[in-house]
PDB file of N, CA and C in Angstrom:
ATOM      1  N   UNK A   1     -15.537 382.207 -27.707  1.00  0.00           N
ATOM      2  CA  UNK A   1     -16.012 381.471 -26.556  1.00  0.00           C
ATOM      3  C   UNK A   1     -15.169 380.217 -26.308  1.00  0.00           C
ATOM      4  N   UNK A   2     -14.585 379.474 -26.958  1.00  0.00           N
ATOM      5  CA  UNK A   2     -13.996 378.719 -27.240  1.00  0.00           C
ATOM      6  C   UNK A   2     -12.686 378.509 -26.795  1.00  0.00           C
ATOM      7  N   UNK A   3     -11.966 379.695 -26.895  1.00  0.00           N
ATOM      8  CA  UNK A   3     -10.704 380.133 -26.325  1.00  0.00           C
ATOM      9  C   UNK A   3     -10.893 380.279 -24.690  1.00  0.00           C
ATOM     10  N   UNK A   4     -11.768 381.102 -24.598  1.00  0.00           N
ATOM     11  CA  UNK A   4     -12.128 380.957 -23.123  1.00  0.00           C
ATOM     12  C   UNK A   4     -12.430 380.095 -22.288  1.00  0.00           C
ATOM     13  N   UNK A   5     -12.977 379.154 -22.795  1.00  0.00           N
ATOM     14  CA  UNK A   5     -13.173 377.499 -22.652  1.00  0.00           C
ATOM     15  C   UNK A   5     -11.855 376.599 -22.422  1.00  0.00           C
ATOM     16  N   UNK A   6     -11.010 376.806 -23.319  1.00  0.00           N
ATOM     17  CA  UNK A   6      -9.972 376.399 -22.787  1.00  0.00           C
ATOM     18  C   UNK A   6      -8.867 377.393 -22.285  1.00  0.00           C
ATOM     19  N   UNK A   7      -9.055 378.416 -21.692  1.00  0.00           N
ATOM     20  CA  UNK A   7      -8.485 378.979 -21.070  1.00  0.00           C
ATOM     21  C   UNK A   7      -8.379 378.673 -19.388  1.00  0.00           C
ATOM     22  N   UNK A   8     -10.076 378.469 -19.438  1.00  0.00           N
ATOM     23  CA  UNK A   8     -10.623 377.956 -17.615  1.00  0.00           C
ATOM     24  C   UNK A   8     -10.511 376.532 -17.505  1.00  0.00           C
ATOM     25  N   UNK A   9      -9.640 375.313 -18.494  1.00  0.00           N
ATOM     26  CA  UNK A   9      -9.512 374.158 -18.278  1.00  0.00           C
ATOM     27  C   UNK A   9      -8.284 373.884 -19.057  1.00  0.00           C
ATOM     28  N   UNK A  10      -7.669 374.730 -19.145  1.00  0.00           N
ATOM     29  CA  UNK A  10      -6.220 374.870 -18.661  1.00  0.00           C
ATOM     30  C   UNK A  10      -5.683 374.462 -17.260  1.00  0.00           C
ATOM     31  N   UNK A  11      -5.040 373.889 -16.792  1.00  0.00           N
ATOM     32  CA  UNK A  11      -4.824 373.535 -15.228  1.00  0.00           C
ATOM     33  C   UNK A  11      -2.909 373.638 -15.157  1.00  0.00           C
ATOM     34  N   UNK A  12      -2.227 373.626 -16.024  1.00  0.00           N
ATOM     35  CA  UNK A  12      -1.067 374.124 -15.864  1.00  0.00           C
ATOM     36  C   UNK A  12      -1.149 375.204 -14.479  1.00  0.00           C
ATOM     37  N   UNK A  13      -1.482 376.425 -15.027  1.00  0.00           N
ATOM     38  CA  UNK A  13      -1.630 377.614 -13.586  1.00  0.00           C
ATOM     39  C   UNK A  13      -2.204 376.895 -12.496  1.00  0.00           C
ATOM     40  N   UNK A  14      -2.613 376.394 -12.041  1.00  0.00           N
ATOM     41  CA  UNK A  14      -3.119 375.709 -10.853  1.00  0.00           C
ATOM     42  C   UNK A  14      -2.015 375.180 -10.081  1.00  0.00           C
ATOM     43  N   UNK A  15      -1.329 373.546 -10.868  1.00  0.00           N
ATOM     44  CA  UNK A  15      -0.263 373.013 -10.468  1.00  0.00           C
ATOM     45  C   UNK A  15       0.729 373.901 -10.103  1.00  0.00           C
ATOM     46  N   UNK A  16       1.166 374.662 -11.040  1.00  0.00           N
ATOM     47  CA  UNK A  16       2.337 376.187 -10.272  1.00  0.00           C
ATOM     48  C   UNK A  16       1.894 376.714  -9.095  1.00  0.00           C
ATOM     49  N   UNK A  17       0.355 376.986  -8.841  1.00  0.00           N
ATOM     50  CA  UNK A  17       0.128 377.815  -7.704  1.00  0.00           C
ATOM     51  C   UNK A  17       0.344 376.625  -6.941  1.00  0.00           C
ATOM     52  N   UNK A  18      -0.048 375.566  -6.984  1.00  0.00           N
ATOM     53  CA  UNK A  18      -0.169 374.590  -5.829  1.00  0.00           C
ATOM     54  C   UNK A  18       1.725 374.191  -5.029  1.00  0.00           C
ATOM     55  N   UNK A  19       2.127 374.047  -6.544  1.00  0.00           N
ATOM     56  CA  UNK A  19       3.393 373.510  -6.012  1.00  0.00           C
ATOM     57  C   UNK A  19       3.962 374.957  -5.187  1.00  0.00           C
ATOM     58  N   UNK A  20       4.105 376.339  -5.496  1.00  0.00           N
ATOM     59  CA  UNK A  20       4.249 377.331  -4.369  1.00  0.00           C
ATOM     60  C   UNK A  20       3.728 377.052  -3.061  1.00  0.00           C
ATOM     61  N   UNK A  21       2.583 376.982  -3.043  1.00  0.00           N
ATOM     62  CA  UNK A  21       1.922 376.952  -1.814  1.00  0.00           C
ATOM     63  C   UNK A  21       2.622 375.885  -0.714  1.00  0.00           C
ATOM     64  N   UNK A  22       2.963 374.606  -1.679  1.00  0.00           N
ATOM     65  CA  UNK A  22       3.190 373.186  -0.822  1.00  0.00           C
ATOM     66  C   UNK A  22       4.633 373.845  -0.776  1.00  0.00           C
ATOM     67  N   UNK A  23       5.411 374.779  -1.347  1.00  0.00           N
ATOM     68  CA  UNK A  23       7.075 375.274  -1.203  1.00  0.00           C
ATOM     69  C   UNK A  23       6.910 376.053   0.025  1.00  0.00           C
ATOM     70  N   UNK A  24       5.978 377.014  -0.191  1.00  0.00           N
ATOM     71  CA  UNK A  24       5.613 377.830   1.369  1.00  0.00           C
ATOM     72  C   UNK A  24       5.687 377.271   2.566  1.00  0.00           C
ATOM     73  N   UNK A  25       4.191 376.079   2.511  1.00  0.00           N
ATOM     74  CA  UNK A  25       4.465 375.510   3.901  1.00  0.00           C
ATOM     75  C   UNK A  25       5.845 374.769   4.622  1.00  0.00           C
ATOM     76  N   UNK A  26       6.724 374.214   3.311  1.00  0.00           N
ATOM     77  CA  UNK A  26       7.550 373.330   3.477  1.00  0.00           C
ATOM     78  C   UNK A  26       8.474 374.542   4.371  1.00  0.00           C
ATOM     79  N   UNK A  27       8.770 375.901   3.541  1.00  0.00           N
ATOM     80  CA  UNK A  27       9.501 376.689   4.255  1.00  0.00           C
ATOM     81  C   UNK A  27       9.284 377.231   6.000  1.00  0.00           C
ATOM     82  N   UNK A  28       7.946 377.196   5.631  1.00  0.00           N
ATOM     83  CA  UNK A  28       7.109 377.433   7.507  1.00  0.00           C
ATOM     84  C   UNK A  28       7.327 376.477   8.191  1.00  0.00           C
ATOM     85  N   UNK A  29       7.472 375.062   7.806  1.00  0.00           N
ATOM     86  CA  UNK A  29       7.889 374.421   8.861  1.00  0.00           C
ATOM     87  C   UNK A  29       9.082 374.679   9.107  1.00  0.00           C
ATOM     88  N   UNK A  30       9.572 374.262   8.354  1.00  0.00           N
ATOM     89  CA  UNK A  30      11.636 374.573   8.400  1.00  0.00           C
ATOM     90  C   UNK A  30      11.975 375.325   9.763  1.00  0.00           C
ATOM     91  N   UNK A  31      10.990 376.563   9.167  1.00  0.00           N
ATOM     92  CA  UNK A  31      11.557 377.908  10.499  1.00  0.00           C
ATOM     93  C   UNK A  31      11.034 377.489  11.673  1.00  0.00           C
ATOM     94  N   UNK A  32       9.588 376.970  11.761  1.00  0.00           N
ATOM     95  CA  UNK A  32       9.398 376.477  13.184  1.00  0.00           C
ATOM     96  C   UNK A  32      10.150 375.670  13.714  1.00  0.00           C
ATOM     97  N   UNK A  33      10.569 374.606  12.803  1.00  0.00           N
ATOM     98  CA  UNK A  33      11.741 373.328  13.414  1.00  0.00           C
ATOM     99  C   UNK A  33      12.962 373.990  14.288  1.00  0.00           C
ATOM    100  N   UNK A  34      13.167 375.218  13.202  1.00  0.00           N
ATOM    101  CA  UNK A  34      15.017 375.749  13.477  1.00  0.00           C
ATOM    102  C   UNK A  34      14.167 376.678  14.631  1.00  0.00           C
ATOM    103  N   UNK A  35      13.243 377.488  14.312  1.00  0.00           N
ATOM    104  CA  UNK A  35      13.340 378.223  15.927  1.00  0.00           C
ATOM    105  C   UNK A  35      13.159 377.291  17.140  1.00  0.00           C
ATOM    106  N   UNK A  36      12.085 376.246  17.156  1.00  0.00           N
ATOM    107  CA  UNK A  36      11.711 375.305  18.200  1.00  0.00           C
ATOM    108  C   UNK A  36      13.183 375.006  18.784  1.00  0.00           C
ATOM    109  N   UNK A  37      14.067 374.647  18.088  1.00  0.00           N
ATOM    110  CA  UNK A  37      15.223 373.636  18.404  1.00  0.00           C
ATOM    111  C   UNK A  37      16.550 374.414  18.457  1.00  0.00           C
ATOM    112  N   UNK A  38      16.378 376.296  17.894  1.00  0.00           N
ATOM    113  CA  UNK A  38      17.534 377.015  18.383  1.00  0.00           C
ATOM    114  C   UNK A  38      17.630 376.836  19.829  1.00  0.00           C
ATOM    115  N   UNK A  39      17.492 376.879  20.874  1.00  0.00           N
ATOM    116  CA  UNK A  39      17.689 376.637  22.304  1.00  0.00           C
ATOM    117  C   UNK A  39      18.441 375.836  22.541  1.00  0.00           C
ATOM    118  N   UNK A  40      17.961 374.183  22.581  1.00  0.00           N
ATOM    119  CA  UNK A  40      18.505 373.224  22.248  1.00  0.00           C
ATOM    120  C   UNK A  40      19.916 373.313  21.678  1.00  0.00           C
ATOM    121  N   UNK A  41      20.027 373.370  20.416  1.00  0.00           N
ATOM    122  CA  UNK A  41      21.299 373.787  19.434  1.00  0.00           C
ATOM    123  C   UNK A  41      22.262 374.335  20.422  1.00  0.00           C
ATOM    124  N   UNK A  42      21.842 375.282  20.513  1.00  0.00           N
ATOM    125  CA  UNK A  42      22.775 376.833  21.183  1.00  0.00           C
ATOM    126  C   UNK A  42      23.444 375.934  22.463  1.00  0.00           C
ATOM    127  N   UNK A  43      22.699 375.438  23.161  1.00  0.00           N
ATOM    128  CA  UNK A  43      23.045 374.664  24.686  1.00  0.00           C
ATOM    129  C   UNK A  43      24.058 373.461  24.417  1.00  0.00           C
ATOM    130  N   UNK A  44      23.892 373.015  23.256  1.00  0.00           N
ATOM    131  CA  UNK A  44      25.037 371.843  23.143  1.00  0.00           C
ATOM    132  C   UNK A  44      26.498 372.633  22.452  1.00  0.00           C
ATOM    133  N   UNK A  45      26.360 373.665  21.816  1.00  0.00           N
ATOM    134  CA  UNK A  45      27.678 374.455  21.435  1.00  0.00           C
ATOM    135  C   UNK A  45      28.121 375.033  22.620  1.00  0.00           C
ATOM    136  N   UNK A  46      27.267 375.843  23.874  1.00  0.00           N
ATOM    137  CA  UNK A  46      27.493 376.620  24.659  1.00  0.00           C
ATOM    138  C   UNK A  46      28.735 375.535  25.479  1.00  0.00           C
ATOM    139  N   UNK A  47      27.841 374.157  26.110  1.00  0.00           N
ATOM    140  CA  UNK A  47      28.421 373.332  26.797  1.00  0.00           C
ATOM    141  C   UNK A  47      29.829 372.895  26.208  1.00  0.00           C
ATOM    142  N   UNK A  48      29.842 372.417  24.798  1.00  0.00           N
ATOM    143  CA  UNK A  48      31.100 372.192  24.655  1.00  0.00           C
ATOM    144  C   UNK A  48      32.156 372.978  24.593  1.00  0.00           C
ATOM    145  N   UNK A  49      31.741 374.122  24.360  1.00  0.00           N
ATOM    146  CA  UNK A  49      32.797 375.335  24.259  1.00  0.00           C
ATOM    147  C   UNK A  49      33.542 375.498  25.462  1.00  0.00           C
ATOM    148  N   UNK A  50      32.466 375.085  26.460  1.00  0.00           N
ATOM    149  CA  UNK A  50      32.780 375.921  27.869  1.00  0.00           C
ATOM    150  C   UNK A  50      33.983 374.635  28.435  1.00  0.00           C
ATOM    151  N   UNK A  51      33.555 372.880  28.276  1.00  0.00           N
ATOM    152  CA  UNK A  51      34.130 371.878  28.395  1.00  0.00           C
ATOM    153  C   UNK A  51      35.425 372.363  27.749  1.00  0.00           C
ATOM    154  N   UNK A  52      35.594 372.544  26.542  1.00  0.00           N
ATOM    155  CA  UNK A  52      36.981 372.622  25.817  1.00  0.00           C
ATOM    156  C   UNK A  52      37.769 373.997  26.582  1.00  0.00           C
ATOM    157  N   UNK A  53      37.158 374.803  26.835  1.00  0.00           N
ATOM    158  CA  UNK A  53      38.130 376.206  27.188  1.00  0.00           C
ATOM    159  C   UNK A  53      38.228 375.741  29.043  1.00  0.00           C
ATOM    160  N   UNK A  54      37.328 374.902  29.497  1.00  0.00           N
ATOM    161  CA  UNK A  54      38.243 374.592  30.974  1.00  0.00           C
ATOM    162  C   UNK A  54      39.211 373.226  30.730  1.00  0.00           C
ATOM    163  N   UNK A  55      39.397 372.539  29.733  1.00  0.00           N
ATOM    164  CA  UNK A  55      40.158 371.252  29.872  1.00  0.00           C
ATOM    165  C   UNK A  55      42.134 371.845  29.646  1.00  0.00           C
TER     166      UNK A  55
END
């Protein structure tokens, strides 16, 4: 019983799951940032490209 006792107050496994979870969201934003702002991006390469190949 005892072992089991400190098996369920153990909290190591917790902190691992947690720090994944907080790695997850960090990654979900990321992609929303980069998709939100591919448009953007794309339009300032498009423009300069187009500036440099008429100069």
């Amino acid at each position: 019983m005892t072992r089991v006792m400190q098996f369920i107050s153990d909290e190591r496994g917790i902190q691992h799951a947690e720090e994944g979870l907080l790695l997850a969201l960090i990654a979900v934003a990321l992609t929303a940032a980069a998709t939100t702002l591919k448009g953007g991006i794309e339009n300032v390469f498009t423009t300069a490209n187009t500036k440099m190949a008429t100069s």
